[in-house]
N, C-alpha and C. Protein backbone atom coordinates (compact mmCIF):
# COMPACT_ATOMS: atom_id res chain seq x y z
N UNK A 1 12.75 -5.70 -9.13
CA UNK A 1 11.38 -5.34 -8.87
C UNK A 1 10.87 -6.04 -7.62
N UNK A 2 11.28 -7.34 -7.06
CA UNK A 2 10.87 -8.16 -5.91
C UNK A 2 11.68 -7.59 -4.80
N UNK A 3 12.43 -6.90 -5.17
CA UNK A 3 13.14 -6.07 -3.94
C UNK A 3 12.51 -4.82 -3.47
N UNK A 4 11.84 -4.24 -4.61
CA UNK A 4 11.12 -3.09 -4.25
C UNK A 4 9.91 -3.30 -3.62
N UNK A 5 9.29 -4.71 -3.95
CA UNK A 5 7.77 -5.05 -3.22
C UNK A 5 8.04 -5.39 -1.82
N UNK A 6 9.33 -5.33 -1.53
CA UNK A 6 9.62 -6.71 -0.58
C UNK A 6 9.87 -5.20 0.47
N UNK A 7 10.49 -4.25 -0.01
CA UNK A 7 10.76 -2.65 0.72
C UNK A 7 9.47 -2.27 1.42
N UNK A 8 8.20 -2.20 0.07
CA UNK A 8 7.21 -1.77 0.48
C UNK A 8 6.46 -2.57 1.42
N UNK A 9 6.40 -3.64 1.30
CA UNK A 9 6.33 -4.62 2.22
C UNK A 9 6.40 -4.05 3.48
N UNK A 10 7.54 -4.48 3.70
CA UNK A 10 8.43 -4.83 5.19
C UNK A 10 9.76 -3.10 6.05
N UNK A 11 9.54 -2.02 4.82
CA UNK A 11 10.31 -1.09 5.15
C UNK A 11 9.37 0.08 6.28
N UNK A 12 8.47 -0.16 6.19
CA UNK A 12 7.40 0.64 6.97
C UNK A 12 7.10 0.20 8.30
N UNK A 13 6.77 -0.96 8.58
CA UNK A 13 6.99 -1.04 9.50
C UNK A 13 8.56 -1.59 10.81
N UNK A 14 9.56 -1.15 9.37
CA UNK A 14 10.77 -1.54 10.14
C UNK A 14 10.90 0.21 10.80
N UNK A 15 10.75 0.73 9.94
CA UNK A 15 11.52 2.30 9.91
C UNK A 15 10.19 3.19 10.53
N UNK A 16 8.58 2.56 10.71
CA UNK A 16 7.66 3.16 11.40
C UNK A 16 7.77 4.19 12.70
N UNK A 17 8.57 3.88 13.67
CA UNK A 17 8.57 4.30 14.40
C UNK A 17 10.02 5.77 14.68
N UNK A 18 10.58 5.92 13.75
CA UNK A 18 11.75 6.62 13.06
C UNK A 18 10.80 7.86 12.44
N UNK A 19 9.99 7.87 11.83
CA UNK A 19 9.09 8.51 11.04
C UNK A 19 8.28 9.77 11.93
N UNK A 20 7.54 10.88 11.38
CA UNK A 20 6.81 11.94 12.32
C UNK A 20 5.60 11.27 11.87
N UNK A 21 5.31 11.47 13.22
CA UNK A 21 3.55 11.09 13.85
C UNK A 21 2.80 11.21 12.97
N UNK A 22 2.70 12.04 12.45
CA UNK A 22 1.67 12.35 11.28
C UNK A 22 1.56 11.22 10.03
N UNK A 23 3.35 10.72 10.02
CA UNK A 23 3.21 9.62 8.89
C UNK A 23 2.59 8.25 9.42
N UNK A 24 3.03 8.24 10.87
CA UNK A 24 2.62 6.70 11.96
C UNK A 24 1.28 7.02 11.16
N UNK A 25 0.50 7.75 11.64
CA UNK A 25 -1.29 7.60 11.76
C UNK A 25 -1.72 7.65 10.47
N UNK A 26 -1.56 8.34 9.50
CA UNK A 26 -2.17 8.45 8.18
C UNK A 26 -1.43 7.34 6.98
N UNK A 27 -0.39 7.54 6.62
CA UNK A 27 0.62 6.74 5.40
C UNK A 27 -0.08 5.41 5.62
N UNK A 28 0.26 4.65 6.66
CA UNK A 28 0.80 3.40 6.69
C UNK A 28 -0.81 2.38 6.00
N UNK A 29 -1.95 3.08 6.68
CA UNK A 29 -2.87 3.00 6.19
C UNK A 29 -3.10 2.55 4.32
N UNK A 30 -2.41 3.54 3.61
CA UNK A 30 -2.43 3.73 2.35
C UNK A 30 -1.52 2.72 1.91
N UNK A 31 -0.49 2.04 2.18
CA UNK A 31 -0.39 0.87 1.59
C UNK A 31 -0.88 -0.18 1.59
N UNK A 32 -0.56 -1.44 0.23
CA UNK A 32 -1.43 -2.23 0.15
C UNK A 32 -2.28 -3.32 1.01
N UNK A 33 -0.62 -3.70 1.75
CA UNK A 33 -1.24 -4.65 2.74
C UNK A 33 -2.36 -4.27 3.80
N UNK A 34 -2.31 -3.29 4.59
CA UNK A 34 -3.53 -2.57 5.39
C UNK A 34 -4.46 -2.12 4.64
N UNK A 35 -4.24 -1.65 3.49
CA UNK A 35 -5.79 -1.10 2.40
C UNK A 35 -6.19 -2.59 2.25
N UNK A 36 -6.00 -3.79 2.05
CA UNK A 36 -6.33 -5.18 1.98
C UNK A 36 -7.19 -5.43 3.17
N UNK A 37 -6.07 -5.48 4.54
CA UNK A 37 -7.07 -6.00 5.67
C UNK A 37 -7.91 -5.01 6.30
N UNK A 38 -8.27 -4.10 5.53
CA UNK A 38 -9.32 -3.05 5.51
C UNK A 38 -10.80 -3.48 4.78
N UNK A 39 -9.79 -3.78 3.64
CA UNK A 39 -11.48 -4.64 2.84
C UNK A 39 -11.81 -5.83 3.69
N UNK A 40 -10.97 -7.24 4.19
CA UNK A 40 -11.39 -7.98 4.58
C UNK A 40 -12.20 -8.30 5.59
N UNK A 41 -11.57 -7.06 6.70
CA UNK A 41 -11.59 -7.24 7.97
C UNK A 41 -11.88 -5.79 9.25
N UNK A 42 -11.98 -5.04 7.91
CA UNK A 42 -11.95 -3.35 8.40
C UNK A 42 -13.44 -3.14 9.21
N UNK A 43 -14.61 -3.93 8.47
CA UNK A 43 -15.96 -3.93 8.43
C UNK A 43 -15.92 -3.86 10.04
N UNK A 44 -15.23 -5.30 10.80
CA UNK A 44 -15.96 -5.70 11.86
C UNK A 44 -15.16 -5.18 13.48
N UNK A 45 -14.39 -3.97 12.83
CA UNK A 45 -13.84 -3.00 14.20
C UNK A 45 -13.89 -1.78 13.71
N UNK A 46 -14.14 -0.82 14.70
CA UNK A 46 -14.26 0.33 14.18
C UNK A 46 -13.35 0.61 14.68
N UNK A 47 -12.17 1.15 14.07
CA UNK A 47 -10.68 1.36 14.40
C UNK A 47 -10.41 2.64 12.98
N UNK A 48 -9.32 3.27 13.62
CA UNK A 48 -8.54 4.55 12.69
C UNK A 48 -7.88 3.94 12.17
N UNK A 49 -7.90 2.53 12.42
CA UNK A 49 -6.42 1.94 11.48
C UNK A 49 -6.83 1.65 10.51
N UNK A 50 -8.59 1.18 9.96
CA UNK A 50 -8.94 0.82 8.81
C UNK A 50 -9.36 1.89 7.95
N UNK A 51 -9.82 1.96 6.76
CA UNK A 51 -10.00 2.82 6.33
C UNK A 51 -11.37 2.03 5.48
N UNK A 52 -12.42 3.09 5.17
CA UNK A 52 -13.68 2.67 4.52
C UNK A 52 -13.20 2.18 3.96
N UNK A 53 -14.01 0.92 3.16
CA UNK A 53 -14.13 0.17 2.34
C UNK A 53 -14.34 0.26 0.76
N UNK A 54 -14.88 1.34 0.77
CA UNK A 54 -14.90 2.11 -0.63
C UNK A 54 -13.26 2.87 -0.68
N UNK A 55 -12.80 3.24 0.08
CA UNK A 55 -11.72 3.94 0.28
C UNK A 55 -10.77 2.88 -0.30
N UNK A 56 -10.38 1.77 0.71
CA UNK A 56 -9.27 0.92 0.51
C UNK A 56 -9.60 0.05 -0.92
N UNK A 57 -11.04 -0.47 -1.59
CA UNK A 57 -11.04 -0.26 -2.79
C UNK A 57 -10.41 0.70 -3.89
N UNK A 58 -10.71 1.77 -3.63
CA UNK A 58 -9.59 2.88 -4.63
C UNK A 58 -8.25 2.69 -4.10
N UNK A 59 -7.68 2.76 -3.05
CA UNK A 59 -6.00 2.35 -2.75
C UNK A 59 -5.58 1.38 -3.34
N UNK A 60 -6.32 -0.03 -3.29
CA UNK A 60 -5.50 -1.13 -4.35
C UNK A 60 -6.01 -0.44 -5.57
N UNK A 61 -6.87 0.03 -6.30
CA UNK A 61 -6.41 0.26 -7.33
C UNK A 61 -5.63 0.95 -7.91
N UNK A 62 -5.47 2.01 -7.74
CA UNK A 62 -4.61 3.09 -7.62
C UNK A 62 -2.88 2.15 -7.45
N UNK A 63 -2.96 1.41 -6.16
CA UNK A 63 -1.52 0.53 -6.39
C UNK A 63 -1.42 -0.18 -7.59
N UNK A 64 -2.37 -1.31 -7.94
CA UNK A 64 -2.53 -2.09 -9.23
C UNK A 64 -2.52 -1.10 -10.47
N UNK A 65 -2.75 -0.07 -10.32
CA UNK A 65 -2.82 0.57 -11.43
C UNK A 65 -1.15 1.34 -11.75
N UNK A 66 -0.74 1.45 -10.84
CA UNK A 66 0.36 1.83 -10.47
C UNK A 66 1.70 0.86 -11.14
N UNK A 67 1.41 -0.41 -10.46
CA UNK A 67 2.43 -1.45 -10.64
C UNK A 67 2.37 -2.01 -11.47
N UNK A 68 1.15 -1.75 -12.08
CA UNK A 68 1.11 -2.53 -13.77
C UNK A 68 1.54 -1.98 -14.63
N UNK A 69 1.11 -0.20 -14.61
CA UNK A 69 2.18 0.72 -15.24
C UNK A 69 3.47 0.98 -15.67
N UNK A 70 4.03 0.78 -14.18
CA UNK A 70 5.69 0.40 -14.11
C UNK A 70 6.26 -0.91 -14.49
N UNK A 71 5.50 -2.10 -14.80
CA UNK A 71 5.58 -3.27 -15.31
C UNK A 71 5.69 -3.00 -16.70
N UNK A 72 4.50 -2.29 -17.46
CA UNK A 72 4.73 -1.89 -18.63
C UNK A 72 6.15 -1.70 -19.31
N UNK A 73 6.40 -0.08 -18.23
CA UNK A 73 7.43 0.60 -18.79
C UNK A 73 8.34 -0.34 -18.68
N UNK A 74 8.69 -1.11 -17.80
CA UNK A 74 9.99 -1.85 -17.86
C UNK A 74 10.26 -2.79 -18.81
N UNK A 75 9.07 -3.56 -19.17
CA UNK A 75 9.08 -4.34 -20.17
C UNK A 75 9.23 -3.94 -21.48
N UNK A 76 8.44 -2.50 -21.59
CA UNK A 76 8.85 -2.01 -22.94
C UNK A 76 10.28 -1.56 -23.30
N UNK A 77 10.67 -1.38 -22.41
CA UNK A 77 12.46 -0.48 -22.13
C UNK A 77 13.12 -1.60 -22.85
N UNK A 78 13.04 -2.71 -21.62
CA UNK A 78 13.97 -4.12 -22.15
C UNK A 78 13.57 -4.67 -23.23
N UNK A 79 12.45 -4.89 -23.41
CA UNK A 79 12.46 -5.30 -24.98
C UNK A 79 12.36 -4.76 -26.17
N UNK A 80 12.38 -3.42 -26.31
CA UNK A 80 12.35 -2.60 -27.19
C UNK A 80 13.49 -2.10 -27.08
């Protein structure tokens, strides 16, 4: 599972520029780490790279809601 965070992490912007344009400008946005420095820091540039603040609020959740899910299932698998 720390391999898969560590993908989402760090695989996007290894393989970013490999990718069609359309994914550069929109995707990268939608993961966690940029939906983060969107809430923190999005406020005080007006840039395409951030995304509203109400916005990147629903993206972590939507992730958290996501990864807690799949936390579930895994835990229930292995111990059940």
């Amino acid at each position: 599972m720390s391999t898969a965070v560590l993908a989402l992490i760090f695989v996007p912007s290894v393989l970013g520029s490999l990718l069609p344009s359309w994914w550069q400008r929109h995707v990268p946005s939608l993961l966690p780490g940029p939906a983060s420095d969107s809430l923190a820091i999005g406020h005080l540039d007006a840039s395409e790279l951030y995304l509203h603040p109400v916005v990147a609020a629903l993206v972590l959740a939507v992730w958290l809601a996501g990864l807690l899910g799949w936390a579930h299932v895994v835990l229930a698998r292995r111990d059940g």
